[in-house]
C-alpha atoms as a PDB file:
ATOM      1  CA  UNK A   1     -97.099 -67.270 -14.147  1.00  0.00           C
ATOM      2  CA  UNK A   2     -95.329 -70.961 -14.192  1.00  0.00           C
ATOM      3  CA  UNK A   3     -93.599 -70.321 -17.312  1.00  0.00           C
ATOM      4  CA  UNK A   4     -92.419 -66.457 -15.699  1.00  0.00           C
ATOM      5  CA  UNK A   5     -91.060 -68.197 -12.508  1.00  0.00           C
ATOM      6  CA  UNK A   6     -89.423 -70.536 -14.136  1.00  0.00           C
ATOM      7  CA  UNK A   7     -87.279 -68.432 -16.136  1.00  0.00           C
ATOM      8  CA  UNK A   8     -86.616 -66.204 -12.979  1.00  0.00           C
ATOM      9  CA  UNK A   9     -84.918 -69.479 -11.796  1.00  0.00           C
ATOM     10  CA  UNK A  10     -83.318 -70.067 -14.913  1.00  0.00           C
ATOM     11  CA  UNK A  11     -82.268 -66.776 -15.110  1.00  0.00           C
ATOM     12  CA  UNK A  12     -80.647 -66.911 -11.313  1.00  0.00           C
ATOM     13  CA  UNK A  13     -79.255 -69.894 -11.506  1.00  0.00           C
ATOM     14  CA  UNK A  14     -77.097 -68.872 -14.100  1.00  0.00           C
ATOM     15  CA  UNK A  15     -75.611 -66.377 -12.492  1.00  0.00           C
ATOM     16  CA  UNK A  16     -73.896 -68.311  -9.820  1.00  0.00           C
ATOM     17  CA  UNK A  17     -71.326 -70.488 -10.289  1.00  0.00           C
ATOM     18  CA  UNK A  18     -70.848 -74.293  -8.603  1.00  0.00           C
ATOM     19  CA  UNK A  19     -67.108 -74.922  -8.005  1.00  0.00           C
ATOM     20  CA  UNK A  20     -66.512 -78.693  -7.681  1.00  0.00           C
ATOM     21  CA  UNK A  21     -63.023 -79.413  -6.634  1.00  0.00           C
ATOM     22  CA  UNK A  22     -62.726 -83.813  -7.766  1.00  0.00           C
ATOM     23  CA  UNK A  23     -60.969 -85.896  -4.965  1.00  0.00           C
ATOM     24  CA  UNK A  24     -60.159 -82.946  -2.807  1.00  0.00           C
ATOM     25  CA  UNK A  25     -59.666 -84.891   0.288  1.00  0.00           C
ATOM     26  CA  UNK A  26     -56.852 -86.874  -1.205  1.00  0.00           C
ATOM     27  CA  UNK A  27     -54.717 -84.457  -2.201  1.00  0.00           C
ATOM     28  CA  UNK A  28     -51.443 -83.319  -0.494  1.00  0.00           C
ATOM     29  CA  UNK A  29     -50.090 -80.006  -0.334  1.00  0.00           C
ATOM     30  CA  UNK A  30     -46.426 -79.243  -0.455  1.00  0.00           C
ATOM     31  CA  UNK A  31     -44.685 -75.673  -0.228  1.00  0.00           C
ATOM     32  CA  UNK A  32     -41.430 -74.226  -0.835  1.00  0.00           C
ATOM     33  CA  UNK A  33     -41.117 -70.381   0.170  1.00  0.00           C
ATOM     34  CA  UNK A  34     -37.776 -68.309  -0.963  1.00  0.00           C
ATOM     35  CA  UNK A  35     -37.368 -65.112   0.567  1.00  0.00           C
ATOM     36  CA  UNK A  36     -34.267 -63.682  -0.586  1.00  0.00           C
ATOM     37  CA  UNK A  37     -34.039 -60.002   0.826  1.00  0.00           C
ATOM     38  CA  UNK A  38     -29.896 -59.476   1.465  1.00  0.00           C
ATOM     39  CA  UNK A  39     -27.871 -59.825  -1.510  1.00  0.00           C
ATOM     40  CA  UNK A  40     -24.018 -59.339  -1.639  1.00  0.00           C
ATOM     41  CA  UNK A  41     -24.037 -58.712  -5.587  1.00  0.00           C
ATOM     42  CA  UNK A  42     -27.408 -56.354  -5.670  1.00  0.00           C
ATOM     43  CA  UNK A  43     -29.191 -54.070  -3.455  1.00  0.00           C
ATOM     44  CA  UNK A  44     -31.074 -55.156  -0.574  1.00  0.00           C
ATOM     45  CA  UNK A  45     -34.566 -55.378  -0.424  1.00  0.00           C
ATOM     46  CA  UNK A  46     -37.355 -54.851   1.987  1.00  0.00           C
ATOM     47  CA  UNK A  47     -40.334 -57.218   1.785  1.00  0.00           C
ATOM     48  CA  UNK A  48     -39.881 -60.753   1.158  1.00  0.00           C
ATOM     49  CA  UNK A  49     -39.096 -61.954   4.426  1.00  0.00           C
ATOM     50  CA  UNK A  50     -42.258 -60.844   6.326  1.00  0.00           C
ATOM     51  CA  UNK A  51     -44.110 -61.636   3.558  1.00  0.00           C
ATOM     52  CA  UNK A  52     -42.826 -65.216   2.923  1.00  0.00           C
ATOM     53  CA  UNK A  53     -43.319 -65.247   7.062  1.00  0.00           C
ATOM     54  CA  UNK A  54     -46.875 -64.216   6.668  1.00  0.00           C
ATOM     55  CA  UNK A  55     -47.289 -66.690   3.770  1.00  0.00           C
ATOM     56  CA  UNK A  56     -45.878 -69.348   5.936  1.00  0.00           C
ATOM     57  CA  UNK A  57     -48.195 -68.695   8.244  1.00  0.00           C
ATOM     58  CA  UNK A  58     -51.072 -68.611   6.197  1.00  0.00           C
ATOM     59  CA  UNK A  59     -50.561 -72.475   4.311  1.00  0.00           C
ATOM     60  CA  UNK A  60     -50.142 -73.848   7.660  1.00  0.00           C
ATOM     61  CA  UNK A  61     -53.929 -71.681   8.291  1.00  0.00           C
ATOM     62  CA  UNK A  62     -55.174 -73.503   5.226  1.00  0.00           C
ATOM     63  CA  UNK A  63     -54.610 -77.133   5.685  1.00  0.00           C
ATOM     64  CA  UNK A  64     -50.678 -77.439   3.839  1.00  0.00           C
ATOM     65  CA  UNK A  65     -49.163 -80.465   4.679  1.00  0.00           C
ATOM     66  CA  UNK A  66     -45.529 -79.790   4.541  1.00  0.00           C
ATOM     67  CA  UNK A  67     -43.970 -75.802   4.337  1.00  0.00           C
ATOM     68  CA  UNK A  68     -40.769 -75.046   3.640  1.00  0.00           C
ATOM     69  CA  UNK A  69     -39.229 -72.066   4.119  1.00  0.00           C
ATOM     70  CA  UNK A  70     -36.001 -70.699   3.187  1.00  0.00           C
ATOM     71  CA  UNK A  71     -34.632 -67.046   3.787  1.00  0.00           C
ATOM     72  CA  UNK A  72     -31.711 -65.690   1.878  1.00  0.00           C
ATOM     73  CA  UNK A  73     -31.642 -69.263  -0.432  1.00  0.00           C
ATOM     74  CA  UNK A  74     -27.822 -70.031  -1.826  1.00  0.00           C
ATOM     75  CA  UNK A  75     -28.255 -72.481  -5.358  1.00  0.00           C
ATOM     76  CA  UNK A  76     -27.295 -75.360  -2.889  1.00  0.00           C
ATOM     77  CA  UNK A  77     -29.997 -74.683  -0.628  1.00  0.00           C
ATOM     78  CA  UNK A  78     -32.696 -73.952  -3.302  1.00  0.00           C
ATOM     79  CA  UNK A  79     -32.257 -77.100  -4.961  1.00  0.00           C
ATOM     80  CA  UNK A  80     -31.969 -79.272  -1.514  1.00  0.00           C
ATOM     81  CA  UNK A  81     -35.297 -77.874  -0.827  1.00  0.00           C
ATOM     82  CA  UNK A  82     -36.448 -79.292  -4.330  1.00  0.00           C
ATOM     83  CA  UNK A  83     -34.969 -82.682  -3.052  1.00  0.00           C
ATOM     84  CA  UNK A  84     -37.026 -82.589   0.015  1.00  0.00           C
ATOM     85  CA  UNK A  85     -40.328 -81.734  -1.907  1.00  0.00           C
ATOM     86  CA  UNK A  86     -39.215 -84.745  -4.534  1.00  0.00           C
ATOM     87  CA  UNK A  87     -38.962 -87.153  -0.614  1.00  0.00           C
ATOM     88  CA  UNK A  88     -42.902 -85.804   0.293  1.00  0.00           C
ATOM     89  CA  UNK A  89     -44.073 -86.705  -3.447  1.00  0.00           C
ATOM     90  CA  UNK A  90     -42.379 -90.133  -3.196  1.00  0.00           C
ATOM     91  CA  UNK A  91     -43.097 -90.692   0.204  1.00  0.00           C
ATOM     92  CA  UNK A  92     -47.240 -90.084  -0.343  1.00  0.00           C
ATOM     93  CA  UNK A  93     -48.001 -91.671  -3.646  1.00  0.00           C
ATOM     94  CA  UNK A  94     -50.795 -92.999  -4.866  1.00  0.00           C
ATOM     95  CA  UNK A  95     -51.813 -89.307  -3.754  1.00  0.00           C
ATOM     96  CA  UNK A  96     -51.313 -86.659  -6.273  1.00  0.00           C
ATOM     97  CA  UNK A  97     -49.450 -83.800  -4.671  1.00  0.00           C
ATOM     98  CA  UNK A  98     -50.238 -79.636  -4.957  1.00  0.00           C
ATOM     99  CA  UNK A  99     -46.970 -78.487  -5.245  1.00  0.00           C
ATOM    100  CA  UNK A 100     -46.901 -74.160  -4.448  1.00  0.00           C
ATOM    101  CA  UNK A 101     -43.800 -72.637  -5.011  1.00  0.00           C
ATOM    102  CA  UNK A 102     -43.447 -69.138  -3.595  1.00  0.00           C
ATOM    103  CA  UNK A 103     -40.670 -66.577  -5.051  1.00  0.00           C
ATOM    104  CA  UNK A 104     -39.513 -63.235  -3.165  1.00  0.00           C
ATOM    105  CA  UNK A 105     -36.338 -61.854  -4.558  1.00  0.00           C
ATOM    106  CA  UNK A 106     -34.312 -59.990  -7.591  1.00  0.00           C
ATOM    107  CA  UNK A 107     -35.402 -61.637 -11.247  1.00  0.00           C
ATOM    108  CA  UNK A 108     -35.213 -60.648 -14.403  1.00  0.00           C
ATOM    109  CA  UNK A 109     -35.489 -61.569 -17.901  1.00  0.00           C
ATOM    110  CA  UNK A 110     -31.941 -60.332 -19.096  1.00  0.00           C
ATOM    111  CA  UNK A 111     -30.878 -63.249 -21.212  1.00  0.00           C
ATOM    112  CA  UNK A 112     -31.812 -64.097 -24.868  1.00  0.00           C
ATOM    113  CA  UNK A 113     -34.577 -66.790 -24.482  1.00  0.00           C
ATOM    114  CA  UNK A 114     -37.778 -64.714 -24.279  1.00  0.00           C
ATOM    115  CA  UNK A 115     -39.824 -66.693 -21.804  1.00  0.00           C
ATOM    116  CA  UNK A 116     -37.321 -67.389 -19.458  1.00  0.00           C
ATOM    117  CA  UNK A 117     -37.153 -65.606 -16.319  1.00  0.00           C
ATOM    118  CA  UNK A 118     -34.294 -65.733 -13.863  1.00  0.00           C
ATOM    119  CA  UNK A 119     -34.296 -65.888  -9.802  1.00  0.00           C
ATOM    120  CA  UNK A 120     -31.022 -64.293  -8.090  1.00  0.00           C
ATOM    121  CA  UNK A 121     -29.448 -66.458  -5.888  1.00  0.00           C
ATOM    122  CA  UNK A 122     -27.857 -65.158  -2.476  1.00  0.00           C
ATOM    123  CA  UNK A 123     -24.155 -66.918  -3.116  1.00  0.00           C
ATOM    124  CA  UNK A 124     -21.748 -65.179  -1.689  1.00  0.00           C
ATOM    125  CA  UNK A 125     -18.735 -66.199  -4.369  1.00  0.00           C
ATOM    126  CA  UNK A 126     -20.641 -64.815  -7.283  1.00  0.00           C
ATOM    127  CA  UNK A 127     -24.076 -63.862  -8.919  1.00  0.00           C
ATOM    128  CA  UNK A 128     -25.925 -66.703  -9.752  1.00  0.00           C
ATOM    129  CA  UNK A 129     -29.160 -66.452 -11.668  1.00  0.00           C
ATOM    130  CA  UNK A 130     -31.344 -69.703 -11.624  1.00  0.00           C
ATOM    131  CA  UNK A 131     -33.854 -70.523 -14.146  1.00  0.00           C
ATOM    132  CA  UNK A 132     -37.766 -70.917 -13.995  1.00  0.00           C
ATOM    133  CA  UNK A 133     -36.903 -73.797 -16.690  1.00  0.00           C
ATOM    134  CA  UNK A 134     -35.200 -75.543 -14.096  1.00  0.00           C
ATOM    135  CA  UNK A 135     -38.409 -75.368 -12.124  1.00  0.00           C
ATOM    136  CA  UNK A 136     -40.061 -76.127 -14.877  1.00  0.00           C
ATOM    137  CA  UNK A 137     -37.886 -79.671 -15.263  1.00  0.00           C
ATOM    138  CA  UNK A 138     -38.150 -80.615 -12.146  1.00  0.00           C
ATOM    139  CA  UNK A 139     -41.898 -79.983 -12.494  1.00  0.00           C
ATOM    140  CA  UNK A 140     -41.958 -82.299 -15.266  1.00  0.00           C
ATOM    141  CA  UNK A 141     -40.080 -84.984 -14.002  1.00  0.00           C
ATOM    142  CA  UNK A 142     -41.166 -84.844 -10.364  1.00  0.00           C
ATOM    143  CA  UNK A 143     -44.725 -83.763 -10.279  1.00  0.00           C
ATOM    144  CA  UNK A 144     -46.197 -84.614 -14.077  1.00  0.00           C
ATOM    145  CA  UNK A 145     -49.523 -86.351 -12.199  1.00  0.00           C
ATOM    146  CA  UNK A 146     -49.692 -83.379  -9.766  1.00  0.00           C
ATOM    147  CA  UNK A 147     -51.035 -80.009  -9.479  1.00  0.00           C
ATOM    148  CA  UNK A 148     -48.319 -77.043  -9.588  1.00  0.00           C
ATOM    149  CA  UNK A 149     -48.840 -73.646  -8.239  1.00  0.00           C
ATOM    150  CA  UNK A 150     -45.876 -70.937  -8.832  1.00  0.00           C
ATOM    151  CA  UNK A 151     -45.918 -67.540  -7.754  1.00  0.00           C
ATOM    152  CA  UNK A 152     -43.226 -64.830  -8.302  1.00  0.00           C
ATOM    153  CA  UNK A 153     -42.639 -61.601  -6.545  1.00  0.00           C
ATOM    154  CA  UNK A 154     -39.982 -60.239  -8.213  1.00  0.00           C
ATOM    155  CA  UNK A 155     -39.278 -57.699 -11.262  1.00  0.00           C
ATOM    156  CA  UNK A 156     -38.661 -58.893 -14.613  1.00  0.00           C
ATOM    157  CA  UNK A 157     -36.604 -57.286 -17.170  1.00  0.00           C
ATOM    158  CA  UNK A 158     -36.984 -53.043 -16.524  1.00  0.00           C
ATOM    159  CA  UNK A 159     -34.786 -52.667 -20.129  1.00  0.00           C
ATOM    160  CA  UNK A 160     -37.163 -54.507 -22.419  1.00  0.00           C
ATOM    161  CA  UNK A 161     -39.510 -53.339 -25.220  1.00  0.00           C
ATOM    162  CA  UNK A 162     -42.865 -54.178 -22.971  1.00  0.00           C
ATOM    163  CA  UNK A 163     -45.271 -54.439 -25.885  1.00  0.00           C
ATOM    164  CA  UNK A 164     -42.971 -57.392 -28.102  1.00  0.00           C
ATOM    165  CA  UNK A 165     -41.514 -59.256 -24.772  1.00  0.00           C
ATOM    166  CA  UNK A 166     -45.081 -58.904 -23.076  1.00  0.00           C
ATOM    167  CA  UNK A 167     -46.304 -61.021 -26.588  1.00  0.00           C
ATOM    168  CA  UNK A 168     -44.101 -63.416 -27.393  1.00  0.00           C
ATOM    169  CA  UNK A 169     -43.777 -64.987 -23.350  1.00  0.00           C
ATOM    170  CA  UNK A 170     -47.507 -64.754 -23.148  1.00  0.00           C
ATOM    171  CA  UNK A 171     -47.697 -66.421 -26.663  1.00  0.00           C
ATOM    172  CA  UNK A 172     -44.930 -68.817 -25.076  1.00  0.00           C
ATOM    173  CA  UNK A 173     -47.471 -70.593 -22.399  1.00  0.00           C
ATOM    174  CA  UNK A 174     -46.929 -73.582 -24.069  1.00  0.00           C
ATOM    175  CA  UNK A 175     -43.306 -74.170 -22.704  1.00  0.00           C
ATOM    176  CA  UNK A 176     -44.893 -74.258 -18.825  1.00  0.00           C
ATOM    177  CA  UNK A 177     -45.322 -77.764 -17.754  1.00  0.00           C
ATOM    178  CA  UNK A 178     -48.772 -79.611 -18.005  1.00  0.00           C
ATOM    179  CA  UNK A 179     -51.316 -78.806 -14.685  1.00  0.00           C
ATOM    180  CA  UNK A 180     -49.243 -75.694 -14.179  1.00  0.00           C
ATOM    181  CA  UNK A 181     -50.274 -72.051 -13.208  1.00  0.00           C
ATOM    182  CA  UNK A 182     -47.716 -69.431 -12.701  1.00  0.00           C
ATOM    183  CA  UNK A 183     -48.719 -65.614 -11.469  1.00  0.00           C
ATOM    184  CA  UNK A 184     -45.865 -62.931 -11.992  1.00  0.00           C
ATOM    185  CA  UNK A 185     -46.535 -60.017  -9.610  1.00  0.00           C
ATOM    186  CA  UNK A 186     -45.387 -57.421 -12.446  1.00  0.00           C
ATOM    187  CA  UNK A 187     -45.250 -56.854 -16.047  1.00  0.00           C
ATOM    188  CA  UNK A 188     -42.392 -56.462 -18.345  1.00  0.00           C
ATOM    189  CA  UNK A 189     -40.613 -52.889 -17.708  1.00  0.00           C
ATOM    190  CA  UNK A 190     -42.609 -52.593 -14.559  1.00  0.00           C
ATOM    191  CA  UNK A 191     -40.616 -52.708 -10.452  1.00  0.00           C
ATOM    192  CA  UNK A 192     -42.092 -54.372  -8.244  1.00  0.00           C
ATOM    193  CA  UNK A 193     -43.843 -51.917  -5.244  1.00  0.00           C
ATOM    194  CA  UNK A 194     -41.085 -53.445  -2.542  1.00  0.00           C
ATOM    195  CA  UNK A 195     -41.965 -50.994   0.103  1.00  0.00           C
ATOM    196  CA  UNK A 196     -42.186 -51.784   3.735  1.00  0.00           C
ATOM    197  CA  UNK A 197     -44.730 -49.965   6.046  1.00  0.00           C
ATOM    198  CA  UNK A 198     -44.931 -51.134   9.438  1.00  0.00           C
ATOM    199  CA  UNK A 199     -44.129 -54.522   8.901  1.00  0.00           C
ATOM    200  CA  UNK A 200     -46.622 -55.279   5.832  1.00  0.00           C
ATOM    201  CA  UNK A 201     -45.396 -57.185   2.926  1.00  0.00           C
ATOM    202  CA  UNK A 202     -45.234 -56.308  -0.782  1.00  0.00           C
ATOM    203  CA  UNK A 203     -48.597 -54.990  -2.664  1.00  0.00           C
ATOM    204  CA  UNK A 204     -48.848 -58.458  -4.399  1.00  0.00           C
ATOM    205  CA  UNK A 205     -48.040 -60.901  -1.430  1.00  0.00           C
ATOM    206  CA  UNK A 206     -50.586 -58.794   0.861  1.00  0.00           C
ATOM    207  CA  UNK A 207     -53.050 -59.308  -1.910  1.00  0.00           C
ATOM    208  CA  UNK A 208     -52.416 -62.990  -2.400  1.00  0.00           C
ATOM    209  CA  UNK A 209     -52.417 -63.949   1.395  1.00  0.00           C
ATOM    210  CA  UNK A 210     -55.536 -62.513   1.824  1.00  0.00           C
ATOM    211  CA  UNK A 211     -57.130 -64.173  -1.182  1.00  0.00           C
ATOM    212  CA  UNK A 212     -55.491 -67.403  -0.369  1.00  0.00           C
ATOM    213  CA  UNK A 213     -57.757 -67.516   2.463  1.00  0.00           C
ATOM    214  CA  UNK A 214     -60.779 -67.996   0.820  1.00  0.00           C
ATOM    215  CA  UNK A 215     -61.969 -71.113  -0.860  1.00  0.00           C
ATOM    216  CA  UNK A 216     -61.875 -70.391  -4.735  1.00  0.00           C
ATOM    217  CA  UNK A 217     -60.081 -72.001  -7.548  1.00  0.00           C
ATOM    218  CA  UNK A 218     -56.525 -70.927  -7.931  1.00  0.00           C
ATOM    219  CA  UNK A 219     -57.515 -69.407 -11.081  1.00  0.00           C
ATOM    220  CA  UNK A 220     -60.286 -67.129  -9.838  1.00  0.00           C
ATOM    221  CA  UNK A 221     -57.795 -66.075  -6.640  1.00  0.00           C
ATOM    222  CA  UNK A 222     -54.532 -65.294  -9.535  1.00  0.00           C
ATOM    223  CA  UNK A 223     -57.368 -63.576 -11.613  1.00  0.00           C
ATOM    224  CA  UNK A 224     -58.381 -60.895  -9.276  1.00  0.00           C
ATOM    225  CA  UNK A 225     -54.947 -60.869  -7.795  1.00  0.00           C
ATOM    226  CA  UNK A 226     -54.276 -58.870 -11.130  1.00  0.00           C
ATOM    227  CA  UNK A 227     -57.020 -56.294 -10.737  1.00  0.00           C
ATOM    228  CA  UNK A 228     -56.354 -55.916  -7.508  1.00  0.00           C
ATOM    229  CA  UNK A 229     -52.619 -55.034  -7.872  1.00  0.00           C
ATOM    230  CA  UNK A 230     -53.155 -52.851 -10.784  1.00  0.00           C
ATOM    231  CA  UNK A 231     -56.053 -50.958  -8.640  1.00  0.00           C
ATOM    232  CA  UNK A 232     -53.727 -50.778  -5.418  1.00  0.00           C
ATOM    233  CA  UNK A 233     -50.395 -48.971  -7.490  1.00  0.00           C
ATOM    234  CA  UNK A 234     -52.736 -46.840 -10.119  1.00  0.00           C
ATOM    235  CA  UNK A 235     -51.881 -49.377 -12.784  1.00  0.00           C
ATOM    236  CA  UNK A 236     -47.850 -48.865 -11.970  1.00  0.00           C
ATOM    237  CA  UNK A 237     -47.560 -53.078 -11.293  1.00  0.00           C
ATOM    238  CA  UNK A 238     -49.359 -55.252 -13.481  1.00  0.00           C
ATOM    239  CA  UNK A 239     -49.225 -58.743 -12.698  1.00  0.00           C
ATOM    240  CA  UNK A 240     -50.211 -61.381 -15.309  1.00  0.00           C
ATOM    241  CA  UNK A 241     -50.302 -65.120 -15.423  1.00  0.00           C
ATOM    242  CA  UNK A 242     -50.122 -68.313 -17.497  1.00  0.00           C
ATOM    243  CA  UNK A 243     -51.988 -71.150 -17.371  1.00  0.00           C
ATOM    244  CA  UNK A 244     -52.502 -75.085 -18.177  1.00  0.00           C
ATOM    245  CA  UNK A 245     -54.567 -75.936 -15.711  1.00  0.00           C
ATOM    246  CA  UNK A 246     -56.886 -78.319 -16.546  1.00  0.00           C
ATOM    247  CA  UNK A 247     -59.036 -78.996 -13.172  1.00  0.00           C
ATOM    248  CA  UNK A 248     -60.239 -76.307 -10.795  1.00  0.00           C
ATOM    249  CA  UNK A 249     -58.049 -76.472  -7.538  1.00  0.00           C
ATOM    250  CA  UNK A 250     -58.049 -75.087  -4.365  1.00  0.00           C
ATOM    251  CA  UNK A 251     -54.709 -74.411  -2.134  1.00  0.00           C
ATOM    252  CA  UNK A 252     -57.431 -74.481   0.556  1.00  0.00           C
ATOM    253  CA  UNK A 253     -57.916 -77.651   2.221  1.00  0.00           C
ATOM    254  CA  UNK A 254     -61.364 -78.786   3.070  1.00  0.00           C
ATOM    255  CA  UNK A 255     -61.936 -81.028   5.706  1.00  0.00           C
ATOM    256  CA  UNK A 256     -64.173 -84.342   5.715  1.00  0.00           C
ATOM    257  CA  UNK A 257     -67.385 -83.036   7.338  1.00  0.00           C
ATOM    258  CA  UNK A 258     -67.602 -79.812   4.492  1.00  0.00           C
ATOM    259  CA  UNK A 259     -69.125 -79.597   1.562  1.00  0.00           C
ATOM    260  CA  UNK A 260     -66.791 -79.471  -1.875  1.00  0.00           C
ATOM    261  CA  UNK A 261     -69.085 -77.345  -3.068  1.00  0.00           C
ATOM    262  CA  UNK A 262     -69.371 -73.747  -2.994  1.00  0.00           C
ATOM    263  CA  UNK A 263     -71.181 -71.082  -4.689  1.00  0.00           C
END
């Protein structure tokens, strides 16, 4: 009888899981939000700006130290808004900073380098596509002790071959920065569901506000992010991610007085 119950413990035990997020309380949270919805060189779209407000309004919910939001972001303004988050870093070391970047706009993956994906600036003189790699720079250079979150609601390439893109930028991980995690909301070839109904945001930002709530690891909230998605459009969106994580973290403060651990 010992020996049975002990193995029914055994058993149970191991199918829970104990997150442990290390130095939690010392972290600091920084967020930039782009909505860009009106474009003079593309079509308008419907979604990002109440879903970057609803986003907004969520961080500030979750214990985010500094939010930034921009609607309708020109180059100049984007990368201002990367000078501001570079101030907060500086300003709060020894602390190592979460750093969540939020993208709602037109992107693609038009040009030749296969894992680079593009962000269309609202500049009235002419198009101007900015690169994740430039993100991924200042990443590098700004943040390399920190934690970086990315998330991008926007369509990539509709022209490409799916099956030999969808390979080689998902064999192309290695080009993110270190202690990076970056969620597309759609596949190659795929749109992105940018419909409107009284006032809700996109499929994928309604998905990832409400997960964002909860305290799990970024990796278990961009995980079922994807099935979610795919369940909520039939399949028609399928967002993916890429990964070098290293530590489980949570965008979700905790306060002094809780437990870091959760089932």
């Amino acid at each position: 009888m010992r020996v049975f119950i002990l193995m029914l413990i055994l058993l149970l035990s191991g199918c829970s899981r104990n997150t442990t997020f290390s130095n939690e309380l010392s972290y600091k949270r920084v967020a930039l939000l782009i909505a860009n919805q009106r474009y003079p060189f593309n079509r308008d779209l419907e979604t990002p700006i109440v879903g970057m407000n609803k986003l907004e309004k969520t961080l500030d919910n979750i214990g985010f130290d500094k939010v930034i939001p921009k609607i309708d972001a020109t180059v100049l303004e984007f990368k201002e808004s990367l000078r501001e988050i570079k101030r907060f870093i500086e300003l709060n070391k020894p602390h190592k900073t979460i750093l969540y970047i939020y993208y709602a706009g037109h992107g693609s993956t038009e040009r030749g380098r296969t894992a680079e994906a593009f962000f269309e600036m609202t500049d009235t003189s002419q198009k101007i596509l900015l690169s994740n790699y430039y993100l991924y720079d200042f990443i590098q250079n700004e943040n390399p002790n920190g934690f970086n979150v990315i998330s991008i609601d926007s369509c990539l390439n509709v022209h490409s071959d799916k099956s030999k893109k969808a390979k080689r930028i998902l064999g192309e991980s290695q080009n993110i920065p270190d202690n990076t995690i970056i969620s597309y909301a759609t596949g190659f070839t795929e749109e992105v569901y940018d419909k409107s109904e009284h006032g809700f945001a996109s499929v994928y930002t309604t998905k990832l506000i409400t997960l964002l709530q909860k305290r799990m690891p970024i990796q278990d909230i961009f995980n079922k992010l994807e099935r979610e998605v795919r369940k909520e459009t039939n399949n028609g969106q399928g967002s993916f991610r890429m990964s070098t994580l290293t530590e489980l973290i949570s965008l979700k403060k905790i306060s002094r007085d809780t437990n870091p651990t959760m089932p």
